[in-house]
PDB file of N, CA and C in Angstrom:
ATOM      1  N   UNK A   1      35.371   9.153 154.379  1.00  0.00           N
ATOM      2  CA  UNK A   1      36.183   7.960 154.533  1.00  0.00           C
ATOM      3  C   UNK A   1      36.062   7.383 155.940  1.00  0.00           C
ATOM      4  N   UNK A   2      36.232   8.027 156.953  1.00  0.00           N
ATOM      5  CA  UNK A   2      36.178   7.494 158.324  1.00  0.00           C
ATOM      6  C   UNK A   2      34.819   7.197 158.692  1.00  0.00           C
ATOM      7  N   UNK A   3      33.615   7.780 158.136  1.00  0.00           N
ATOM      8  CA  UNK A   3      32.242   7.148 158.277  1.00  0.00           C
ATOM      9  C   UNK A   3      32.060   5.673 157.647  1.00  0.00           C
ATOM     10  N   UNK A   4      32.675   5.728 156.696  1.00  0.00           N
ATOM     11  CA  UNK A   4      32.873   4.449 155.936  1.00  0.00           C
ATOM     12  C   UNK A   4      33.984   3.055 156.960  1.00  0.00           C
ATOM     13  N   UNK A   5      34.988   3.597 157.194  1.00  0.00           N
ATOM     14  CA  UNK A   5      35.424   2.673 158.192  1.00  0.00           C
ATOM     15  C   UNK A   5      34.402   2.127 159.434  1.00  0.00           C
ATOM     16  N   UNK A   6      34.178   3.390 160.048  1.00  0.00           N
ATOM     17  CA  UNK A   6      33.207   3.215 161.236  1.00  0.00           C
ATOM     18  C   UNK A   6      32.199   2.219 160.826  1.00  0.00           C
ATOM     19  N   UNK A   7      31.431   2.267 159.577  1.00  0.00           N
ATOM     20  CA  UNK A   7      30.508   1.390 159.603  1.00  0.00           C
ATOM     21  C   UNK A   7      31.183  -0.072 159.280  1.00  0.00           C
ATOM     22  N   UNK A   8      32.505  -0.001 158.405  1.00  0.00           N
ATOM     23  CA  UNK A   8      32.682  -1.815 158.103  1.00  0.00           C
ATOM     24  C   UNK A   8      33.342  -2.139 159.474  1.00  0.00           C
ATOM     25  N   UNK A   9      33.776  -1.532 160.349  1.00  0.00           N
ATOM     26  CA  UNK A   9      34.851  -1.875 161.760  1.00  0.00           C
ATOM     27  C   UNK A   9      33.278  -2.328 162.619  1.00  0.00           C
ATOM     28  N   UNK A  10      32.482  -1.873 162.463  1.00  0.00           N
ATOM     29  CA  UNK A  10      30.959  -2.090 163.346  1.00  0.00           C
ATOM     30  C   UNK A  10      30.839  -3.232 163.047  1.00  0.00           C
ATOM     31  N   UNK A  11      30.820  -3.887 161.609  1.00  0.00           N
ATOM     32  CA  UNK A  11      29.740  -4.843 161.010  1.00  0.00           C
ATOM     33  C   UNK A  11      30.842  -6.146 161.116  1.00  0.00           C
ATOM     34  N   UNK A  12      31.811  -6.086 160.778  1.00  0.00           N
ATOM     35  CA  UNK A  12      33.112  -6.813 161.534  1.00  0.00           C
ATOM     36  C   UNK A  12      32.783  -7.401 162.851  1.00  0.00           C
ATOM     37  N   UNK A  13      32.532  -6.331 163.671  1.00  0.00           N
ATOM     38  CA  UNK A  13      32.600  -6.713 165.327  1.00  0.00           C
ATOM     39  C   UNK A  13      31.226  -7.330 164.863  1.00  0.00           C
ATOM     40  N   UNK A  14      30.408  -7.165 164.708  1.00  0.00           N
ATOM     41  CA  UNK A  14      29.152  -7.538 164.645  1.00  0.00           C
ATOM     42  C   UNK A  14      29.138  -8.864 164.149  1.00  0.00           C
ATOM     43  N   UNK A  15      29.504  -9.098 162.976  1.00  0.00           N
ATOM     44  CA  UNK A  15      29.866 -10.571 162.798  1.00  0.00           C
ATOM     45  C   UNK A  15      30.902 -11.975 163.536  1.00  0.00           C
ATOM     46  N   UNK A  16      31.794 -10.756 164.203  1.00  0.00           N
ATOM     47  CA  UNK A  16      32.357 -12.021 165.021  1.00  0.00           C
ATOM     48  C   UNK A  16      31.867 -12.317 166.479  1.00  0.00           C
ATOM     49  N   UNK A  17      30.601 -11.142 167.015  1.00  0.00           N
ATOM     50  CA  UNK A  17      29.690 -11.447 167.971  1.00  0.00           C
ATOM     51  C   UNK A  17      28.929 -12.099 166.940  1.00  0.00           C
ATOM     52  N   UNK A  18      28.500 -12.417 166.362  1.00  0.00           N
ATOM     53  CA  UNK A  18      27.705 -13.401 165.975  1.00  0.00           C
ATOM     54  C   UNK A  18      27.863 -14.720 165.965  1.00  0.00           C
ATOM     55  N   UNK A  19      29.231 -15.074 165.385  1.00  0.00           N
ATOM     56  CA  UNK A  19      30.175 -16.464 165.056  1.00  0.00           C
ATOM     57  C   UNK A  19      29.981 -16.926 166.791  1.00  0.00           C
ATOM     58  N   UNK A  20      30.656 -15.637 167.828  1.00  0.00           N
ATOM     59  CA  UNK A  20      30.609 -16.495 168.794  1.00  0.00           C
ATOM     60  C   UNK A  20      28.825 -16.860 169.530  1.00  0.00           C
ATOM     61  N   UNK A  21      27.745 -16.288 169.153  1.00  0.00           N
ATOM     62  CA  UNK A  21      26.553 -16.930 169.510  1.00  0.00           C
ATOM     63  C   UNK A  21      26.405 -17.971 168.632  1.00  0.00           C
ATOM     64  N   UNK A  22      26.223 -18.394 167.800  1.00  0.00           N
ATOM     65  CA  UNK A  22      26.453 -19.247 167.315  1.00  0.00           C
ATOM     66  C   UNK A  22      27.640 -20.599 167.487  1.00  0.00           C
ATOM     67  N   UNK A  23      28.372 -20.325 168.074  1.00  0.00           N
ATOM     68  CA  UNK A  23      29.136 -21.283 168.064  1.00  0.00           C
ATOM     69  C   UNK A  23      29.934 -21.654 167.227  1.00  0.00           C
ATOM     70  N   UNK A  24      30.695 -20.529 166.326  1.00  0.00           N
ATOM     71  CA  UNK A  24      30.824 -20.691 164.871  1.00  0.00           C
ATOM     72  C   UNK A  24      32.352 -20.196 165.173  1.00  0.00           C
ATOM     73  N   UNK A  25      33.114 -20.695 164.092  1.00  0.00           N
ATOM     74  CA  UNK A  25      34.732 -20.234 163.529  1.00  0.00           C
ATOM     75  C   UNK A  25      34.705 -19.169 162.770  1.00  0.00           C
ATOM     76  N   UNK A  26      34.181 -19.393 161.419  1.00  0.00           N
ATOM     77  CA  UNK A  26      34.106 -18.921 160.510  1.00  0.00           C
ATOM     78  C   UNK A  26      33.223 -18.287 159.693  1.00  0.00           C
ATOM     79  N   UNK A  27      33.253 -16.917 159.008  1.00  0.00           N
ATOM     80  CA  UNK A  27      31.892 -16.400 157.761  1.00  0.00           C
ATOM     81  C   UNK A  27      32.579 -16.097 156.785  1.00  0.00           C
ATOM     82  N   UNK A  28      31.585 -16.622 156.175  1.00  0.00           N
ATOM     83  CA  UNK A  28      32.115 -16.157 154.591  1.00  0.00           C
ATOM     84  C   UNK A  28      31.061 -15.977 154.078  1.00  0.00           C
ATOM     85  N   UNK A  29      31.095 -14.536 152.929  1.00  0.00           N
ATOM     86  CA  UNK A  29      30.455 -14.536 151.801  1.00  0.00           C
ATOM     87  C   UNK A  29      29.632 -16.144 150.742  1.00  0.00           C
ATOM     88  N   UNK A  30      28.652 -15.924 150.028  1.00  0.00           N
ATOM     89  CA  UNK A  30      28.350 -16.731 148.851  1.00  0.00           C
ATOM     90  C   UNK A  30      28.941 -16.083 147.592  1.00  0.00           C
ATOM     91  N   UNK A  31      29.214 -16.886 146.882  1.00  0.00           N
ATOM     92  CA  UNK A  31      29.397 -16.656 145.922  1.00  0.00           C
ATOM     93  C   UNK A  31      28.511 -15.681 144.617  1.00  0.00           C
ATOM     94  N   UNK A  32      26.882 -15.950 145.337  1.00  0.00           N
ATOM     95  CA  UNK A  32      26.233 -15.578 144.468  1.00  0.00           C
ATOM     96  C   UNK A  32      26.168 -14.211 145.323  1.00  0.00           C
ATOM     97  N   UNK A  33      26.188 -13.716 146.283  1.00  0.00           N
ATOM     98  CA  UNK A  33      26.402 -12.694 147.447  1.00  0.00           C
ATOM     99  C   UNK A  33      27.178 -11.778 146.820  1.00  0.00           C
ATOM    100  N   UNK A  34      28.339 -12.503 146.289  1.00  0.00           N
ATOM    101  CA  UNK A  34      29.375 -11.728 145.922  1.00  0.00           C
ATOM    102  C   UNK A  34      29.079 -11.089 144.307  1.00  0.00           C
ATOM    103  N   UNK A  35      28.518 -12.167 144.141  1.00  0.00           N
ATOM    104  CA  UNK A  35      28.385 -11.770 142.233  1.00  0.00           C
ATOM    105  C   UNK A  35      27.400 -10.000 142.231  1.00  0.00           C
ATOM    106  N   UNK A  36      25.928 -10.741 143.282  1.00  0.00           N
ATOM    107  CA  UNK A  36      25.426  -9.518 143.249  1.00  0.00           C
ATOM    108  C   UNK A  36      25.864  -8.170 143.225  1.00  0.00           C
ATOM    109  N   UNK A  37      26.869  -8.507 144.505  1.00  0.00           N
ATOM    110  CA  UNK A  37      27.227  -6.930 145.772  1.00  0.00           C
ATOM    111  C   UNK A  37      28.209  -6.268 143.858  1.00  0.00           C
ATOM    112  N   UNK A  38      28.667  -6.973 143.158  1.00  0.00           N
ATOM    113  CA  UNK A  38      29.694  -6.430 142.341  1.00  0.00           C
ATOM    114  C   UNK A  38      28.898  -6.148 141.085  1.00  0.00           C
ATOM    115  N   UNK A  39      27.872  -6.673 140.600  1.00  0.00           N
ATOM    116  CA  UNK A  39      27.180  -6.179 139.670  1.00  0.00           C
ATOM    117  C   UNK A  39      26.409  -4.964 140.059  1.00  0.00           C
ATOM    118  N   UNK A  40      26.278  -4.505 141.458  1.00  0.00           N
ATOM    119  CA  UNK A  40      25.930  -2.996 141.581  1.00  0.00           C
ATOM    120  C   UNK A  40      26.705  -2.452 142.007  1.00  0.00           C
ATOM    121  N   UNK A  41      27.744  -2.717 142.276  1.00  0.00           N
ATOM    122  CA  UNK A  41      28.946  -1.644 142.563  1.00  0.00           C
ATOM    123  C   UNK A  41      29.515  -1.484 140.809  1.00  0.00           C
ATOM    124  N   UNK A  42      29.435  -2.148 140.208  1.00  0.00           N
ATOM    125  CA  UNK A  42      29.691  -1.837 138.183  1.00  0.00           C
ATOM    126  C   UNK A  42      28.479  -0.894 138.226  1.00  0.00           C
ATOM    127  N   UNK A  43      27.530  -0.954 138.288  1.00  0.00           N
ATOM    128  CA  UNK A  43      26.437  -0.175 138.278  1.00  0.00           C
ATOM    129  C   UNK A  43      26.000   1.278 138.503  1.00  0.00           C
ATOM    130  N   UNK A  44      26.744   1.100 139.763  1.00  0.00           N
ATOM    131  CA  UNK A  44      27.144   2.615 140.402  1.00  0.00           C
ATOM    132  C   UNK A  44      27.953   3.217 139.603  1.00  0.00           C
ATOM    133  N   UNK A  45      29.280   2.401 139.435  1.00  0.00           N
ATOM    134  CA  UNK A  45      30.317   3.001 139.077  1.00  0.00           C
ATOM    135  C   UNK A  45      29.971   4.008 137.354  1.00  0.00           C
ATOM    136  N   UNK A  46      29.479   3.096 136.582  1.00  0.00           N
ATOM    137  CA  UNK A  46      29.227   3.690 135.463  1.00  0.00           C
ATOM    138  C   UNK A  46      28.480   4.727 135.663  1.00  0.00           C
ATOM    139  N   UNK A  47      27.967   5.147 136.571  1.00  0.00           N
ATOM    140  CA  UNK A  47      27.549   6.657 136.834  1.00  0.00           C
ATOM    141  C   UNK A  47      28.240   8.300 137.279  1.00  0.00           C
ATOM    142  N   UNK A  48      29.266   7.704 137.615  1.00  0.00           N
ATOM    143  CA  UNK A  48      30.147   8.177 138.025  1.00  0.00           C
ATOM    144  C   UNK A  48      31.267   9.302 136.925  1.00  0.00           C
ATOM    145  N   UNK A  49      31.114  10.206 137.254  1.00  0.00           N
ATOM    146  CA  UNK A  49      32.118  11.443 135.798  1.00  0.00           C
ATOM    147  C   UNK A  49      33.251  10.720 135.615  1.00  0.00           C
ATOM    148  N   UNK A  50      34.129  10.169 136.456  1.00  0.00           N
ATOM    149  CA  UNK A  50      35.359   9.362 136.024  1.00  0.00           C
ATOM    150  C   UNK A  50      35.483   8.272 135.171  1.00  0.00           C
ATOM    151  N   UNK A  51      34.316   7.987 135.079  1.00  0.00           N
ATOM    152  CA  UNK A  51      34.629   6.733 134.214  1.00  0.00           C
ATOM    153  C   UNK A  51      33.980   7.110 132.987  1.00  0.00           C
ATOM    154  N   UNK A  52      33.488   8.465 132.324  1.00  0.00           N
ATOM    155  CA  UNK A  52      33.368   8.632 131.089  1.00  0.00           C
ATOM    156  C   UNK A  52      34.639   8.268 130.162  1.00  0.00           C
ATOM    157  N   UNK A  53      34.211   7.767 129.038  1.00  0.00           N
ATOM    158  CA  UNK A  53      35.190   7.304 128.095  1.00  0.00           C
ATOM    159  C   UNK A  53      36.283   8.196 128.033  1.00  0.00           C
ATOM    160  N   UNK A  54      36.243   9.972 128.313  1.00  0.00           N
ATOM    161  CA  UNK A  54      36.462  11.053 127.919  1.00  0.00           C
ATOM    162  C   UNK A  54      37.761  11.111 128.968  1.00  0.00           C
ATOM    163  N   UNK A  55      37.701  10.592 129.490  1.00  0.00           N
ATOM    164  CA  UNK A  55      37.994  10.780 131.135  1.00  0.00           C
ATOM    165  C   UNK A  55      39.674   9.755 131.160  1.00  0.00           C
ATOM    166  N   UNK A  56      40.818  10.323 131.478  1.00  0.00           N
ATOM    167  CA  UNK A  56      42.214   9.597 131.590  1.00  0.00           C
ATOM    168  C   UNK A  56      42.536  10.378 132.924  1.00  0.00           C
ATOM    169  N   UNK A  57      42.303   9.428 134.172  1.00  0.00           N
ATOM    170  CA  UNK A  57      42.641   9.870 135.717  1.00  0.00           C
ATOM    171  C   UNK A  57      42.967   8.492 136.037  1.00  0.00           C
ATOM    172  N   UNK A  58      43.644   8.928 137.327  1.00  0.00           N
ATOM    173  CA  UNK A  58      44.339   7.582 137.792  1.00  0.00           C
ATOM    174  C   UNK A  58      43.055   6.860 138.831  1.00  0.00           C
ATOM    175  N   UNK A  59      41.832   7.120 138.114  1.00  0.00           N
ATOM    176  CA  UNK A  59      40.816   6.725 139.541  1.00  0.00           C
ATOM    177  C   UNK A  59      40.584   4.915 138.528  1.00  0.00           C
ATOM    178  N   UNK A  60      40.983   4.650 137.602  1.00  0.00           N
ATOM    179  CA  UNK A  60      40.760   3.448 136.961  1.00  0.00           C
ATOM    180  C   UNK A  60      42.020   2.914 136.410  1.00  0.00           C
ATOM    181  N   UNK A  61      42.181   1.400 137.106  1.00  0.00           N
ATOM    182  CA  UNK A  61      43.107   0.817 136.798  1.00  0.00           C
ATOM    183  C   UNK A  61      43.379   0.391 134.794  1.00  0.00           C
ATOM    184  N   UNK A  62      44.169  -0.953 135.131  1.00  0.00           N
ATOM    185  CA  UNK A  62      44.537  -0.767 133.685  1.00  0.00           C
ATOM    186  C   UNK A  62      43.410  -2.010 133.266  1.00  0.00           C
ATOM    187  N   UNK A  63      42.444  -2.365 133.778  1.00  0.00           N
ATOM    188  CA  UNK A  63      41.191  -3.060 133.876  1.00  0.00           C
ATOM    189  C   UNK A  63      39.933  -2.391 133.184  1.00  0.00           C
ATOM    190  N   UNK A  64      40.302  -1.063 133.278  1.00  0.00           N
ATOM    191  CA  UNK A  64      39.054   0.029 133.482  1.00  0.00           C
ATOM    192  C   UNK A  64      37.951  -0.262 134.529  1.00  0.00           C
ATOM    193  N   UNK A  65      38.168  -0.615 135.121  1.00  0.00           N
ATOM    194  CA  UNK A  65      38.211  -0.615 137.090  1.00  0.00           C
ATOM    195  C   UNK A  65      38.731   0.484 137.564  1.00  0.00           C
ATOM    196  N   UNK A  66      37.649   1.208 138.749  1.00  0.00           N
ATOM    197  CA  UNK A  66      37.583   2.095 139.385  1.00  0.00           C
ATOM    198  C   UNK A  66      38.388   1.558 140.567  1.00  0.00           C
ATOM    199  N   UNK A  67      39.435   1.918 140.993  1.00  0.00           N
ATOM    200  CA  UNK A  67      40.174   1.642 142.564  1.00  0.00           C
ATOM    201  C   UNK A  67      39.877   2.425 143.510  1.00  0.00           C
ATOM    202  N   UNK A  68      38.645   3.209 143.349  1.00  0.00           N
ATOM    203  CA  UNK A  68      38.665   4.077 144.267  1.00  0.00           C
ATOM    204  C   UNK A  68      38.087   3.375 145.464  1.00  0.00           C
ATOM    205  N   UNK A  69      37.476   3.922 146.761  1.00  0.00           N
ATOM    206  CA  UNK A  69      37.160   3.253 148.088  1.00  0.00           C
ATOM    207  C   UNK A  69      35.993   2.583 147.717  1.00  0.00           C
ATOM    208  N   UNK A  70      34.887   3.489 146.793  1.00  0.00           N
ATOM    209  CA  UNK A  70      33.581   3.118 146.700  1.00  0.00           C
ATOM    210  C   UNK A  70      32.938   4.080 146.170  1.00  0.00           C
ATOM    211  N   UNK A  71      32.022   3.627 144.956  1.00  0.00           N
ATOM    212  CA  UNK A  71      31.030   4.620 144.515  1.00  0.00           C
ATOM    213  C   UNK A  71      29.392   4.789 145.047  1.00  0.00           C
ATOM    214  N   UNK A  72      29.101   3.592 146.301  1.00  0.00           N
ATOM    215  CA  UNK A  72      27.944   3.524 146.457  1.00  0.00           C
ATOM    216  C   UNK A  72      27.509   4.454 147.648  1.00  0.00           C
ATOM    217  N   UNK A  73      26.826   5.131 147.404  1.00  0.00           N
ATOM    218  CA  UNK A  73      26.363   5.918 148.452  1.00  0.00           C
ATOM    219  C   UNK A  73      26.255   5.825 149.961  1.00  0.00           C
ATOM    220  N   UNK A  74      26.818   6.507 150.734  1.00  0.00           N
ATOM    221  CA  UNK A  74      27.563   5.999 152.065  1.00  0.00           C
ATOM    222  C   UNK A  74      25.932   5.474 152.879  1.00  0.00           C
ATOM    223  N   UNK A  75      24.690   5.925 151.993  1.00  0.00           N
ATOM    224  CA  UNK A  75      23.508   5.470 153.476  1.00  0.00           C
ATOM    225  C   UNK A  75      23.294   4.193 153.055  1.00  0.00           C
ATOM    226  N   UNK A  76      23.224   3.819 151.595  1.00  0.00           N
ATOM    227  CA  UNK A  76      22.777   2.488 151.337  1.00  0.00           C
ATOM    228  C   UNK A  76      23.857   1.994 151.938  1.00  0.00           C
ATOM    229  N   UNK A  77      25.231   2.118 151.649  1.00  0.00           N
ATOM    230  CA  UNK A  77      26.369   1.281 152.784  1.00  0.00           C
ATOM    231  C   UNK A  77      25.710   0.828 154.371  1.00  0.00           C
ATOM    232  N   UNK A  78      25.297   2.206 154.452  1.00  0.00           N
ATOM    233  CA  UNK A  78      24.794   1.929 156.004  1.00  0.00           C
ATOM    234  C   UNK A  78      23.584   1.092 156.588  1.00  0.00           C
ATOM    235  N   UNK A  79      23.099   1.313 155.566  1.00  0.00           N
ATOM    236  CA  UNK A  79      21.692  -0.119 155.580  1.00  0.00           C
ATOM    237  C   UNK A  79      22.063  -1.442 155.204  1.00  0.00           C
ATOM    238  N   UNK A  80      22.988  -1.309 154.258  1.00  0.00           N
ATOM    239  CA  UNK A  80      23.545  -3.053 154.144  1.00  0.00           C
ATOM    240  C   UNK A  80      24.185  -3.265 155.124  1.00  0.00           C
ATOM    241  N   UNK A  81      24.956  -2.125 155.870  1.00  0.00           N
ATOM    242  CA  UNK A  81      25.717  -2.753 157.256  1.00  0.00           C
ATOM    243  C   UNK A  81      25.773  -2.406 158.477  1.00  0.00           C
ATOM    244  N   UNK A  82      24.744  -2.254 158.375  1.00  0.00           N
ATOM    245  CA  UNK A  82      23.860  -2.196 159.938  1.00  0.00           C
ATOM    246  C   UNK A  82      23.667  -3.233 161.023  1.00  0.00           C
ATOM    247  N   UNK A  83      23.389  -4.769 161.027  1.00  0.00           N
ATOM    248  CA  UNK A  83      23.506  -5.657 161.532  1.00  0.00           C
ATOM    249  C   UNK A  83      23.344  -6.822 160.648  1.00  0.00           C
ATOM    250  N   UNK A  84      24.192  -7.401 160.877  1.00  0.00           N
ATOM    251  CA  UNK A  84      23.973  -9.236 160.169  1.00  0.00           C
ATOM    252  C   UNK A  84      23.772  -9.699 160.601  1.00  0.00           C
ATOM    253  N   UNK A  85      23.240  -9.473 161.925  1.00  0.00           N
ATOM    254  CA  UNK A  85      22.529 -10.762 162.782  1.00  0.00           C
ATOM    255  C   UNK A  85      20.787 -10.499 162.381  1.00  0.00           C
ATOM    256  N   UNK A  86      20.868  -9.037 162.269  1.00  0.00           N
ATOM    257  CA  UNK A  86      19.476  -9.085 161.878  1.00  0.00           C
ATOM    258  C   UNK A  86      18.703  -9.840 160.650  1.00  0.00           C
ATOM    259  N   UNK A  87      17.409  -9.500 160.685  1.00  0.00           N
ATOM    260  CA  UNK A  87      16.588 -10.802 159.829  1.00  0.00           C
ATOM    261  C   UNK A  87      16.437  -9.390 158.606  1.00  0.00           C
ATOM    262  N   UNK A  88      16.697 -10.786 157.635  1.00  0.00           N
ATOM    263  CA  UNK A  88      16.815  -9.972 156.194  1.00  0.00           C
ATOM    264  C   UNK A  88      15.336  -8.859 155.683  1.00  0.00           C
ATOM    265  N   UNK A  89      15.285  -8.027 155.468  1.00  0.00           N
ATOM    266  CA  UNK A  89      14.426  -7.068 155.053  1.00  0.00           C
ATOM    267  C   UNK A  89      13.686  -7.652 153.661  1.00  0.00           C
ATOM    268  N   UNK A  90      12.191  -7.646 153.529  1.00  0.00           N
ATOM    269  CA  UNK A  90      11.785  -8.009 152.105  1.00  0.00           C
ATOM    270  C   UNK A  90      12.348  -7.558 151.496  1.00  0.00           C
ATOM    271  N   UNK A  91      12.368  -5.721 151.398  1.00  0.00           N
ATOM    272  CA  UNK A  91      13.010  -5.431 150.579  1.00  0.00           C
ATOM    273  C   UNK A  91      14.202  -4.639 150.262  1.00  0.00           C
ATOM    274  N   UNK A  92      15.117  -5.645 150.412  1.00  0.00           N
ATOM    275  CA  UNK A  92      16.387  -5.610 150.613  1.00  0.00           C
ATOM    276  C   UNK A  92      16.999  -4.810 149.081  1.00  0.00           C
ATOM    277  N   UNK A  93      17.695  -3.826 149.318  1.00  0.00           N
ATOM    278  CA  UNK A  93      18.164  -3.089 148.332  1.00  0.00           C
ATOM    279  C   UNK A  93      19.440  -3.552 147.449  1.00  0.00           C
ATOM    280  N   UNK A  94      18.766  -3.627 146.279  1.00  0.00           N
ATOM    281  CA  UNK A  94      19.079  -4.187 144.822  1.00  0.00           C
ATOM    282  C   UNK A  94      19.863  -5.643 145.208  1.00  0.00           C
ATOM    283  N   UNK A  95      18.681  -6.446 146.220  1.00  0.00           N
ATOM    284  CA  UNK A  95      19.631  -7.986 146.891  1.00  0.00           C
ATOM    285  C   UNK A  95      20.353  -8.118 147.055  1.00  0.00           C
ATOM    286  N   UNK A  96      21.173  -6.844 148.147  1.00  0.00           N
ATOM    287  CA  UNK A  96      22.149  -6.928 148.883  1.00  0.00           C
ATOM    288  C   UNK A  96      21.719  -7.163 150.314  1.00  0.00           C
ATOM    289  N   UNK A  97      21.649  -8.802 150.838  1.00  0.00           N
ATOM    290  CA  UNK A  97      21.350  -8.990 152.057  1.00  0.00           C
ATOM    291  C   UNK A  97      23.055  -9.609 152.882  1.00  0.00           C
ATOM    292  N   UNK A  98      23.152  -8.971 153.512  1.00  0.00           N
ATOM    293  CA  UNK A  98      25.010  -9.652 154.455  1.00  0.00           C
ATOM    294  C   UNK A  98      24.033  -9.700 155.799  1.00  0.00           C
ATOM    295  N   UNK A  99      23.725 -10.942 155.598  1.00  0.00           N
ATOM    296  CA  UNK A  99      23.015 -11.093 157.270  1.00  0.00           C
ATOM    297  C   UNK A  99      23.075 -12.994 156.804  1.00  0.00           C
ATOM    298  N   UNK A 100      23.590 -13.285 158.032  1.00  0.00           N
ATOM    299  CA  UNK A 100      23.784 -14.374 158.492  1.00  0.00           C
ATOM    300  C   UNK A 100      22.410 -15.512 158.076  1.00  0.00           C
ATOM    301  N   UNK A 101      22.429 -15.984 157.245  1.00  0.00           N
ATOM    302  CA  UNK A 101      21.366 -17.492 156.949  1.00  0.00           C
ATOM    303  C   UNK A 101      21.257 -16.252 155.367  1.00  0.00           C
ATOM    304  N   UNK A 102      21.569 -15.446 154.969  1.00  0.00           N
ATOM    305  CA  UNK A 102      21.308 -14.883 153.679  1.00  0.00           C
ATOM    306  C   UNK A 102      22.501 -15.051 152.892  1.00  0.00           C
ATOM    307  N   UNK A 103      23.256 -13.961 153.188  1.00  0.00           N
ATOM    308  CA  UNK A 103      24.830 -13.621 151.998  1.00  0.00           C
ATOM    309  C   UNK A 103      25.936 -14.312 152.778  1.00  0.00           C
ATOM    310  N   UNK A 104      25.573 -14.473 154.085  1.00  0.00           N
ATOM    311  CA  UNK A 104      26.604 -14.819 155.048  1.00  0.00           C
ATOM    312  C   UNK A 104      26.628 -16.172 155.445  1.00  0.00           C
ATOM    313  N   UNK A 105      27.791 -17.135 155.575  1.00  0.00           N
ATOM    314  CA  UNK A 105      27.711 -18.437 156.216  1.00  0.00           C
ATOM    315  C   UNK A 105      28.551 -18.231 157.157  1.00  0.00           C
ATOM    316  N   UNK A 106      27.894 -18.652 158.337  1.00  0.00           N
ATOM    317  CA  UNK A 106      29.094 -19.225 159.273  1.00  0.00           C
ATOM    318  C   UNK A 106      29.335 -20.824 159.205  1.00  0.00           C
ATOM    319  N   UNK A 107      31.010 -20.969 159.533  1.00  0.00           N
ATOM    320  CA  UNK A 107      31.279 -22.001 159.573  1.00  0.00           C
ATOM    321  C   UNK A 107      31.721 -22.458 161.019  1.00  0.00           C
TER     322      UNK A 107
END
């Protein structure tokens, strides 16, 4: 859990050093950014022992949604959030790019 903070508290600072080279207020996600990042976090998730049909734990809401922190593996976390200022990778894993002129707008 605290490796997991450490990296979104990094990528945070990292983005609002960015806003200010830029000259910018604001970032936000795309929409289509967003659609992606959640069609592989469903992805993950269905891999996961908790979410067998078999399975009545409080790790899934009344959605059958997982509430837990995250099912995606803490290194790919760490490669998607490593820097957003950096320039997007060809091959960016399962088109999750959060780098600024990609998933990211500043406003």
């Amino acid at each position: 859990m605290i490796d997991l903070l450490e990296m979104e508290i990094r990528f945070a600072l990292q983005c609002i050093a960015g806003l200010i080279v830029q000259e910018k207020r604001t970032v936000d996600v795309t929409s289509a950014a967003y659609l992606r990042f959640n069609e592989e976090l469903d992805r993950e998730e269905r891999m996961m022992i908790y979410m067998d049909p078999r399975a009545h734990n409080y790790y899934q809401n009344g959605f059958g949604r997982s509430c837990v922190n995250g099912p995606i593996d803490f290194r790919r976390m760490w490669r998607w959030l490593r820097d957003p200022m950096a320039a997007s990778p060809a091959d960016a894993d399962a088109g999750i790019r959060p780098y600024f002129g990609e998933a990211l707008i500043a406003g």
